[in-house]
N, C-alpha and C. Protein backbone atom coordinates (compact mmCIF):
# COMPACT_ATOMS: atom_id res chain seq x y z
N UNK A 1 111.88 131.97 161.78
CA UNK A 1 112.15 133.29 162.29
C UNK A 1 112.56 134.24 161.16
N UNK A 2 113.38 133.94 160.04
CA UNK A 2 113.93 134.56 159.11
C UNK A 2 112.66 134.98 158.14
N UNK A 3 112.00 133.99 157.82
CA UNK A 3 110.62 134.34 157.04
C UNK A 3 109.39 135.52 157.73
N UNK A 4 109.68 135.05 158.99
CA UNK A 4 108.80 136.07 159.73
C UNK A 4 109.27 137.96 159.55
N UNK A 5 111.07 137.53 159.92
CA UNK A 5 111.67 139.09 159.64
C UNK A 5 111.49 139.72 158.54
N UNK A 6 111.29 138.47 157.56
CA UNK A 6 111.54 139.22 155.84
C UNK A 6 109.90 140.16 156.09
N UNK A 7 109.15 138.92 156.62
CA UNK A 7 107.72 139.53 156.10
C UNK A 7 107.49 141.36 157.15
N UNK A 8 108.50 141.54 158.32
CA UNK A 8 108.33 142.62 158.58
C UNK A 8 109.14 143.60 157.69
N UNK A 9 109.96 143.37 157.73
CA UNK A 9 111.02 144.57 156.93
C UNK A 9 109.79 144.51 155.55
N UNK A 10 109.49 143.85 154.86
CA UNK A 10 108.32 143.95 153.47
C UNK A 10 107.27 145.15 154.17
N UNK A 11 106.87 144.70 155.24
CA UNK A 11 105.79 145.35 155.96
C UNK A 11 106.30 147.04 155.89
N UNK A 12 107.13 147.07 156.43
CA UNK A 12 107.96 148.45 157.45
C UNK A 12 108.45 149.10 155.40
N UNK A 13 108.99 148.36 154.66
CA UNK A 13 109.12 149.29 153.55
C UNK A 13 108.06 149.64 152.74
N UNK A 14 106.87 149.24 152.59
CA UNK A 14 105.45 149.35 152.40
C UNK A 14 105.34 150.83 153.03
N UNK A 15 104.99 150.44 154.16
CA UNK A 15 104.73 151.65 155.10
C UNK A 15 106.22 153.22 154.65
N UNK A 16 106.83 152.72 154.83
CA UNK A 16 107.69 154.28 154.57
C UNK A 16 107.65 154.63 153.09
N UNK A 17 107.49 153.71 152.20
CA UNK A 17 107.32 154.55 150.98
C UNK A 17 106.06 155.12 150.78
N UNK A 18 105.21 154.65 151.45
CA UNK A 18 103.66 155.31 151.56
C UNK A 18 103.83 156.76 152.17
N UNK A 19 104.87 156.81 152.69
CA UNK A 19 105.25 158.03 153.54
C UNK A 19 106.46 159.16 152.60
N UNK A 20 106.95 158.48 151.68
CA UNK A 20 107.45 159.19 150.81
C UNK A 20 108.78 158.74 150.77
N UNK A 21 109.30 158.03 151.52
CA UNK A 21 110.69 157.66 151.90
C UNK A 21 111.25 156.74 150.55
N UNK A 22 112.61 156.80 150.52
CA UNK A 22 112.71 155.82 149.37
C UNK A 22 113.51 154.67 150.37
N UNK A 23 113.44 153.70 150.69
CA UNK A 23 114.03 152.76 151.40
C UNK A 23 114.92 151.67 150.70
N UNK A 24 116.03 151.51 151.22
CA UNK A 24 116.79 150.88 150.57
C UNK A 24 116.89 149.29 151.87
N UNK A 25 116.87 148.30 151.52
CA UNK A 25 117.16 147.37 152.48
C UNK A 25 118.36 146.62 152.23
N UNK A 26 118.96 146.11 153.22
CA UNK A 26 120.43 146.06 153.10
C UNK A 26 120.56 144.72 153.74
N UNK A 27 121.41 143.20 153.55
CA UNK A 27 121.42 142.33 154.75
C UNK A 27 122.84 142.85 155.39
N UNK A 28 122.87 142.82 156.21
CA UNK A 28 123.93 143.12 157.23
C UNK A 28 123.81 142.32 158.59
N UNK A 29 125.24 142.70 159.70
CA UNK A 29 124.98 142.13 160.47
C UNK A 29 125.45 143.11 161.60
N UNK A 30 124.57 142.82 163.00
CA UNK A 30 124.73 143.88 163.63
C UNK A 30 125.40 143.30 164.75
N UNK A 31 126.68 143.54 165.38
CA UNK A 31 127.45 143.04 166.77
C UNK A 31 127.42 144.17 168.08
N UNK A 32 127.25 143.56 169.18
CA UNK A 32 127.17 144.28 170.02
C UNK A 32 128.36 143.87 170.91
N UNK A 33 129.51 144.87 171.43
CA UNK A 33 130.78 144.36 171.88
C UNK A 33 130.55 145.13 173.57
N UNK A 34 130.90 144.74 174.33
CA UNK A 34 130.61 145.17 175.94
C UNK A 34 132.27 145.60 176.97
N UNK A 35 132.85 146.44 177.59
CA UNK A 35 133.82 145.97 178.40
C UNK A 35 133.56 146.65 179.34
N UNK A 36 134.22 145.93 180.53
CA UNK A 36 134.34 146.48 181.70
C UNK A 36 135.48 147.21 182.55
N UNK A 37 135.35 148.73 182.38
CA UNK A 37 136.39 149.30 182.26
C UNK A 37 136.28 149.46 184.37
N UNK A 38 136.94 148.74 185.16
CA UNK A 38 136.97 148.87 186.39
C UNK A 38 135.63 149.27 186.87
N UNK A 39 134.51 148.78 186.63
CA UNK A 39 133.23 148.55 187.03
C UNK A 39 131.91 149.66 186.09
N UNK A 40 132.42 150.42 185.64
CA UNK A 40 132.00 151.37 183.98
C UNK A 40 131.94 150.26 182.66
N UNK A 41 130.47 150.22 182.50
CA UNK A 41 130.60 149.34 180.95
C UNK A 41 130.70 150.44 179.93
N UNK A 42 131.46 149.66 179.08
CA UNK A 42 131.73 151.17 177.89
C UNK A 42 131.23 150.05 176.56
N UNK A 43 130.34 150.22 176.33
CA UNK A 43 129.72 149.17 174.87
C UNK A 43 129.46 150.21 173.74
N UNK A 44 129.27 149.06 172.82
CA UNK A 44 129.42 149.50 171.25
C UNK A 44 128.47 148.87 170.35
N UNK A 45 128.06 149.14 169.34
CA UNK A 45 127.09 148.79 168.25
C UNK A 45 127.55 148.77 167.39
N UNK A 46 127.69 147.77 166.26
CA UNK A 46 128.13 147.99 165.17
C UNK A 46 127.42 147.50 163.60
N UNK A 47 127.57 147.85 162.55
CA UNK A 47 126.54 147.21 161.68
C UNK A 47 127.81 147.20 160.52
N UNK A 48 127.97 145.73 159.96
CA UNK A 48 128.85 145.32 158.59
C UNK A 48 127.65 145.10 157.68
N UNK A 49 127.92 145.85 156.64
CA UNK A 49 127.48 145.65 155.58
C UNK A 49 127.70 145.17 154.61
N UNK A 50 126.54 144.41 153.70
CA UNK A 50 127.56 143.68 152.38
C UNK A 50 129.03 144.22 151.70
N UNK A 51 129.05 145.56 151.78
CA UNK A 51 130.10 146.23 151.06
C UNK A 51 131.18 146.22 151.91
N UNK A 52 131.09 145.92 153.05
CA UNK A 52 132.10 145.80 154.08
C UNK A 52 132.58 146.74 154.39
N UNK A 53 130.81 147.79 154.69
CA UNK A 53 131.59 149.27 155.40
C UNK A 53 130.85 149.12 157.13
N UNK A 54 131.11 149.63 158.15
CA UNK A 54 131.10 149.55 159.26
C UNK A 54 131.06 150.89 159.99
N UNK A 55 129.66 150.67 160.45
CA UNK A 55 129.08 152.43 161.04
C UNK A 55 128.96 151.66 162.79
N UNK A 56 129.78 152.09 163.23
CA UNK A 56 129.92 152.21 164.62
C UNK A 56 129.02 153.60 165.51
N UNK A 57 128.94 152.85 166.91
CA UNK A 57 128.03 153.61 167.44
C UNK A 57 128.55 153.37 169.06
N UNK A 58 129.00 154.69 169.76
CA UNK A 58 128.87 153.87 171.28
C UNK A 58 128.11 154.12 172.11
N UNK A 59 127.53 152.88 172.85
CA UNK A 59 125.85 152.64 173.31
C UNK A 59 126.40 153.43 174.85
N UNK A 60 126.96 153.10 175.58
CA UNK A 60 127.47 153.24 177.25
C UNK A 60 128.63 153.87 177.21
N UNK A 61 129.04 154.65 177.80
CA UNK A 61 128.61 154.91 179.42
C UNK A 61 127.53 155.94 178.92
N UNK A 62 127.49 156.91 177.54
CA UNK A 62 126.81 157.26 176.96
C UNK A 62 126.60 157.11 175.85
N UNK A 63 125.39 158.04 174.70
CA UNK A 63 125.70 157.34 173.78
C UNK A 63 126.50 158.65 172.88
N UNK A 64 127.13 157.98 172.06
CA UNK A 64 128.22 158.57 171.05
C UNK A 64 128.31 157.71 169.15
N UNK A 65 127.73 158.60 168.72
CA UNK A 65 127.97 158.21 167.02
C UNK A 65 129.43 158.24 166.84
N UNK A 66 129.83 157.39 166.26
CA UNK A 66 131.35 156.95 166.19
C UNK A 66 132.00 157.55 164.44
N UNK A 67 130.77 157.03 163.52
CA UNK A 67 131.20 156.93 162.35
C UNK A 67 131.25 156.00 161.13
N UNK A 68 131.52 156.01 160.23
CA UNK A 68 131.42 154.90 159.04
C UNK A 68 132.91 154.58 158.49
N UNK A 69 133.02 153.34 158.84
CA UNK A 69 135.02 153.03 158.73
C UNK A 69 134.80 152.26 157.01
N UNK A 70 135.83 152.08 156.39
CA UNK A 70 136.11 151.15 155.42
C UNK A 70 136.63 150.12 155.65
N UNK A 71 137.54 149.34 156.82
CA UNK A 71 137.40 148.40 157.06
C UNK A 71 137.65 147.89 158.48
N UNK A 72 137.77 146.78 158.86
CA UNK A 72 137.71 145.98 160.00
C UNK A 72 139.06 146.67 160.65
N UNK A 73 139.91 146.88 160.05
CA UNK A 73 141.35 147.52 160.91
C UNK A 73 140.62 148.74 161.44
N UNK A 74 139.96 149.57 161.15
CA UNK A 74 139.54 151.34 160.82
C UNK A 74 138.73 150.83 162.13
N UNK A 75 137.92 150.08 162.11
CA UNK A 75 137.07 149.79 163.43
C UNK A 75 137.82 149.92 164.93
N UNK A 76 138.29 148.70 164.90
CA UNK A 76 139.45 148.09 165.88
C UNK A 76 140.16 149.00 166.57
N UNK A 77 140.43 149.49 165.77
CA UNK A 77 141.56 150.68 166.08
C UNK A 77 141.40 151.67 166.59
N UNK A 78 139.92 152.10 166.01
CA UNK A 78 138.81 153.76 167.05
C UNK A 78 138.35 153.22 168.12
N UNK A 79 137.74 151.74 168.07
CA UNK A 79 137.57 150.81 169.82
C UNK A 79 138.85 150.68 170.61
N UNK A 80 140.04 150.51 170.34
CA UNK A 80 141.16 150.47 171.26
C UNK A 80 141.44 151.44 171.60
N UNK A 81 141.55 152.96 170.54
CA UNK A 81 141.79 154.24 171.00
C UNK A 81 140.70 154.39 172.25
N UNK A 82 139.45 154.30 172.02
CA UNK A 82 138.25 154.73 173.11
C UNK A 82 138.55 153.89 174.60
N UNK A 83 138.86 152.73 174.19
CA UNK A 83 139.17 151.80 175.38
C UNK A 83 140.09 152.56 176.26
N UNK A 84 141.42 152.59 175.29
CA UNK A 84 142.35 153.58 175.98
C UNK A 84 141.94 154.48 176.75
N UNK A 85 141.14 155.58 175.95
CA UNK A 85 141.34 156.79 177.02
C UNK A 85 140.60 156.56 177.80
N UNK A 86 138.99 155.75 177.14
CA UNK A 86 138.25 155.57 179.02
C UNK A 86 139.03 155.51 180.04
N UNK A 87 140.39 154.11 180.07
CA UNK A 87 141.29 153.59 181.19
C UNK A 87 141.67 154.42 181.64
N UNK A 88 142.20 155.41 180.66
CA UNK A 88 142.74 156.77 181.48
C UNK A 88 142.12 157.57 182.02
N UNK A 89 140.98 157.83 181.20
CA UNK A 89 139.78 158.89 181.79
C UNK A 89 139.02 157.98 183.35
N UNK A 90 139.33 157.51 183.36
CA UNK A 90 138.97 156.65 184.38
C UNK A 90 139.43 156.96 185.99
N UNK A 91 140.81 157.38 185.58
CA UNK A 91 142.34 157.50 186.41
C UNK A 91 141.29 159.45 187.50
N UNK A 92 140.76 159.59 186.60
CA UNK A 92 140.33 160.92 186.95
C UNK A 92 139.13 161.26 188.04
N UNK A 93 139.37 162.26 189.01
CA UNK A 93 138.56 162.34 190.21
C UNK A 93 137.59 162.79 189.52
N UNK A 94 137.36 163.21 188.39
CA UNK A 94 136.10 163.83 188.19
C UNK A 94 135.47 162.68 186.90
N UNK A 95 135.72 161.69 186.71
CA UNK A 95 135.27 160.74 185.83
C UNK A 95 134.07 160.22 185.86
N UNK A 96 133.20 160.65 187.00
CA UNK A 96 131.85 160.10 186.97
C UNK A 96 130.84 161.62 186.96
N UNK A 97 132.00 162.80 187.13
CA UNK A 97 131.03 164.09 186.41
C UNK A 97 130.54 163.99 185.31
N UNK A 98 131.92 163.76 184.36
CA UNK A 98 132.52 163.79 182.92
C UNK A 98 131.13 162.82 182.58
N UNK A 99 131.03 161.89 182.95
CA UNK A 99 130.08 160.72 182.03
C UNK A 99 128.63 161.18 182.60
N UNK A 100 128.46 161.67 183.90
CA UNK A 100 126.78 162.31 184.08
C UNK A 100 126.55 163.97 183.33
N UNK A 101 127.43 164.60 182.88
CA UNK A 101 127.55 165.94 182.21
C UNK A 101 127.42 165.24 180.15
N UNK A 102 128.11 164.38 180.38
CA UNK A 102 127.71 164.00 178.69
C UNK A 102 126.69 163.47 178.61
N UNK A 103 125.81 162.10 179.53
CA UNK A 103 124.49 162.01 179.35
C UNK A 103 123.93 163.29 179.80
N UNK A 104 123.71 164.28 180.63
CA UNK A 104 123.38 164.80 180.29
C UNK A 104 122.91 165.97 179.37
N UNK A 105 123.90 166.30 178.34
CA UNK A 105 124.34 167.06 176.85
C UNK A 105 123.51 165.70 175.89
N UNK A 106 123.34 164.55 176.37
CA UNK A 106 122.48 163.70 175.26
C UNK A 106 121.46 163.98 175.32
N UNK A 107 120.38 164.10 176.79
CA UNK A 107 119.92 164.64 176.57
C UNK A 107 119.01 165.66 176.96
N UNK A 108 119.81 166.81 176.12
CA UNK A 108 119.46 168.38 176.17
C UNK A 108 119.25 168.31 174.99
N UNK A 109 120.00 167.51 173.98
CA UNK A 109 119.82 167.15 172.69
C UNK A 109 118.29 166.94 172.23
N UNK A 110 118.07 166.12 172.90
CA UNK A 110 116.59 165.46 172.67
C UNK A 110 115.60 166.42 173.41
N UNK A 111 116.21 166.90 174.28
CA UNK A 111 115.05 168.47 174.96
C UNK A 111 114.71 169.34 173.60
N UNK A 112 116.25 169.59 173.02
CA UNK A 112 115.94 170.67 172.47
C UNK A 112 114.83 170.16 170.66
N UNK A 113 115.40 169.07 170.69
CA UNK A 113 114.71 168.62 169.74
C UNK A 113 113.00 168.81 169.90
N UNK A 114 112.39 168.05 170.51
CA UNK A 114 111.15 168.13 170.76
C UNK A 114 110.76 169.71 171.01
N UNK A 115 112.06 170.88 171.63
CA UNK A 115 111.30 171.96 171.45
C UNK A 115 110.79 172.50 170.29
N UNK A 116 111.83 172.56 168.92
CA UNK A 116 111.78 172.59 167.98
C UNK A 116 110.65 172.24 167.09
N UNK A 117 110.73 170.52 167.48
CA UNK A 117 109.49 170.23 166.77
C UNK A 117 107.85 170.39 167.14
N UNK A 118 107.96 170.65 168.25
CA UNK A 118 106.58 170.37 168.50
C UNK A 118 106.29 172.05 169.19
N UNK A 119 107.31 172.92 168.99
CA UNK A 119 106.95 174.01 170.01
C UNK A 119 107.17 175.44 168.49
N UNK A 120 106.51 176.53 168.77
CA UNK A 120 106.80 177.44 167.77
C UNK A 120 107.42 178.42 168.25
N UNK A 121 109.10 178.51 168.68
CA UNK A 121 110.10 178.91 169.48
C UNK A 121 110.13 180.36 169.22
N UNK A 122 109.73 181.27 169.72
CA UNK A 122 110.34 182.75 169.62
C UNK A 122 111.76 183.00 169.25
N UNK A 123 111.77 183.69 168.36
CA UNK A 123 113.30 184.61 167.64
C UNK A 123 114.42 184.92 168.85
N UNK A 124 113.84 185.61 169.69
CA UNK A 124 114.60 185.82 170.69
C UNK A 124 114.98 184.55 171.96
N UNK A 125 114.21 183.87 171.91
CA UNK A 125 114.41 182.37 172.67
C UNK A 125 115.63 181.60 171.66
N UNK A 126 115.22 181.39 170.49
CA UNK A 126 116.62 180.69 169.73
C UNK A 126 117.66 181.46 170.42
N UNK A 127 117.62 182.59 169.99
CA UNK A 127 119.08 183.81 170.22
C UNK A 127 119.65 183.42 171.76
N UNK A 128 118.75 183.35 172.77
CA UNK A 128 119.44 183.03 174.22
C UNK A 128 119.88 181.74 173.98
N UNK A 129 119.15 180.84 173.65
CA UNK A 129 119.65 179.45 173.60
C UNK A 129 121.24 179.49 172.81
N UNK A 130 121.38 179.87 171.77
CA UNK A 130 122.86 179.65 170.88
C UNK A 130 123.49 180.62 171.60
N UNK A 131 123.42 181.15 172.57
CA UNK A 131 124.55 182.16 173.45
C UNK A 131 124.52 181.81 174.55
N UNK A 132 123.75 180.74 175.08
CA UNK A 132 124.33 179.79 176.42
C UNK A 132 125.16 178.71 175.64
N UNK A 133 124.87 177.81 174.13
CA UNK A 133 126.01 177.08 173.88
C UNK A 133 127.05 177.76 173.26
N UNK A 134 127.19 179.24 173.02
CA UNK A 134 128.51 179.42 172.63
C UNK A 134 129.21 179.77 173.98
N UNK A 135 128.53 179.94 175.21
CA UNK A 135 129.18 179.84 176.56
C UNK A 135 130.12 178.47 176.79
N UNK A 136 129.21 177.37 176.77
CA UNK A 136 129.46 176.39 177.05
C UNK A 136 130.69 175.85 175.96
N UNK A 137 130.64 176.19 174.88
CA UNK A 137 131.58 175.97 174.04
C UNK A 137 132.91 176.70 174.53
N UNK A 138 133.11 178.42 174.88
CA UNK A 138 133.87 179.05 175.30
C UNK A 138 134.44 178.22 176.50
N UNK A 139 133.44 177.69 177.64
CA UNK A 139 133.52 177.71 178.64
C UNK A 139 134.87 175.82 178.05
N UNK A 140 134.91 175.26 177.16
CA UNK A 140 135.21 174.00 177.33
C UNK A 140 136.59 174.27 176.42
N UNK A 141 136.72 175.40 175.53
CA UNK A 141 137.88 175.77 175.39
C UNK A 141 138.94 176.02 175.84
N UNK A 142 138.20 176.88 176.81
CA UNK A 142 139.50 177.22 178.26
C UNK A 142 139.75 176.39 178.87
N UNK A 143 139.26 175.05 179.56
CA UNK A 143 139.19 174.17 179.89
C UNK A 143 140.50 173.58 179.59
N UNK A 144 140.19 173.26 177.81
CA UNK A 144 141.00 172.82 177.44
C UNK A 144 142.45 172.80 177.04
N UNK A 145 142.27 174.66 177.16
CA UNK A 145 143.76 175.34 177.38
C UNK A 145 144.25 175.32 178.63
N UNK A 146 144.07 175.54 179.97
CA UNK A 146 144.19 175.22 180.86
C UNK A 146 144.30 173.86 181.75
N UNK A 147 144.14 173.13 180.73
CA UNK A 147 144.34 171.64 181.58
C UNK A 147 145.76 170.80 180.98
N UNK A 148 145.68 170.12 181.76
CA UNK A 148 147.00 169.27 181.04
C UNK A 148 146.88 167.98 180.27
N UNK A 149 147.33 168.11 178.93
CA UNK A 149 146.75 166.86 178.14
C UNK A 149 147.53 165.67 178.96
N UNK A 150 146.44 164.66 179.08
CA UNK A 150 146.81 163.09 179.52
C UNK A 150 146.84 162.36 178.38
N UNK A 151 146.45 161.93 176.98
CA UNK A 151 146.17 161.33 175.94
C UNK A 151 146.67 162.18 174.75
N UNK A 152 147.84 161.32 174.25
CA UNK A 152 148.59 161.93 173.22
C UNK A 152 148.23 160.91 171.57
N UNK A 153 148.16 159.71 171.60
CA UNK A 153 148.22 158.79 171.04
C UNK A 153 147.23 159.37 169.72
N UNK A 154 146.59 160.21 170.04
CA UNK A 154 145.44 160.72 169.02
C UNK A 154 145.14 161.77 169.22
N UNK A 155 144.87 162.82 168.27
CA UNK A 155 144.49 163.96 168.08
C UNK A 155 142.76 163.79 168.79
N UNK A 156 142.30 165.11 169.30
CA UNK A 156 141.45 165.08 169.33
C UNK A 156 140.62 166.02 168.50
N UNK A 157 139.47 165.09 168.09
CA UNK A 157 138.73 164.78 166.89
C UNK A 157 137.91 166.56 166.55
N UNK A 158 137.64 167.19 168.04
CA UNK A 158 136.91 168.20 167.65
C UNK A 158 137.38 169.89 168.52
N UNK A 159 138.40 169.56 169.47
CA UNK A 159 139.14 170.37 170.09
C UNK A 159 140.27 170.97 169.88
């Protein structure tokens, strides 16, 4: 099986430098961690690398780029924080909005992507689009002034 993988990854870096890419191949190892937060799976992806850096990813309830830690504590520690507040975010009548409103912001992501790429967007179409998300941005500010923090244990990261 291992001889077979080498001979794809050989294959797959062939192919992208033909494409211009400079590819670097790396052995690493990739873990996939699962919990069950009162019937909500909240899972994770993770990849250790020889250098023993660790780019986390969370797969469920949506998905969420986590980041690149320096070590195994740095990991642990952003999974227990997340665990945490799910439990808490959990506690909340509106907890199954919250998680169908972020998949859906994943993807609008990927809407808007493919508009981009494959569409030749009018000047004035960008302009409406970035003034419904500075709505939505406005709109999650107040939100956030107006609500009452439940989760103290950590700053939040972008609010």
């Amino acid at each position: 099986m291992r001889k077979y993988m080498m001979a794809e990854v050989e294959k797959h870096q062939t192919i992208f430098s033909q494409l211009g890419a400079q590819v670097h191949v790396m052995n690493s190892l990739l873990c996939y961690i699962t919990f069950d937060i009162d019937g909500t799976e909240v899972s994770y992806v993770y990849n250790v690398n020889k250098k023993d850096k660790y780019f986390l990813q969370r797969i469920e309830p949506y998905p969420e780029p986590a980041g690149t830690f320096n070590n195994e504590d740095e990991l642990i520690d952003i999974i227990k924080i997340d665990i945490e507040q799910f439990k808490n975010a959990k506690n909340s009548h509106v907890f199954s909005d919250f998680v169908e409103i972020n998949k859906s912001l994943s993807q609008t992501v990927r809407n808007f992507e493919d508009l981009y790429l494959y569409y030749n967007v009018p000047h004035d179409t960008m302009d409406n689009i970035k003034e419904k998300l500075d709505d939505i941005r406005t709109m999650i500010k107040e939100a956030k002034d107006s609500s009452e923090r439940v989760y103290n244990k950590k700053d939040p990261d972008t609010i």
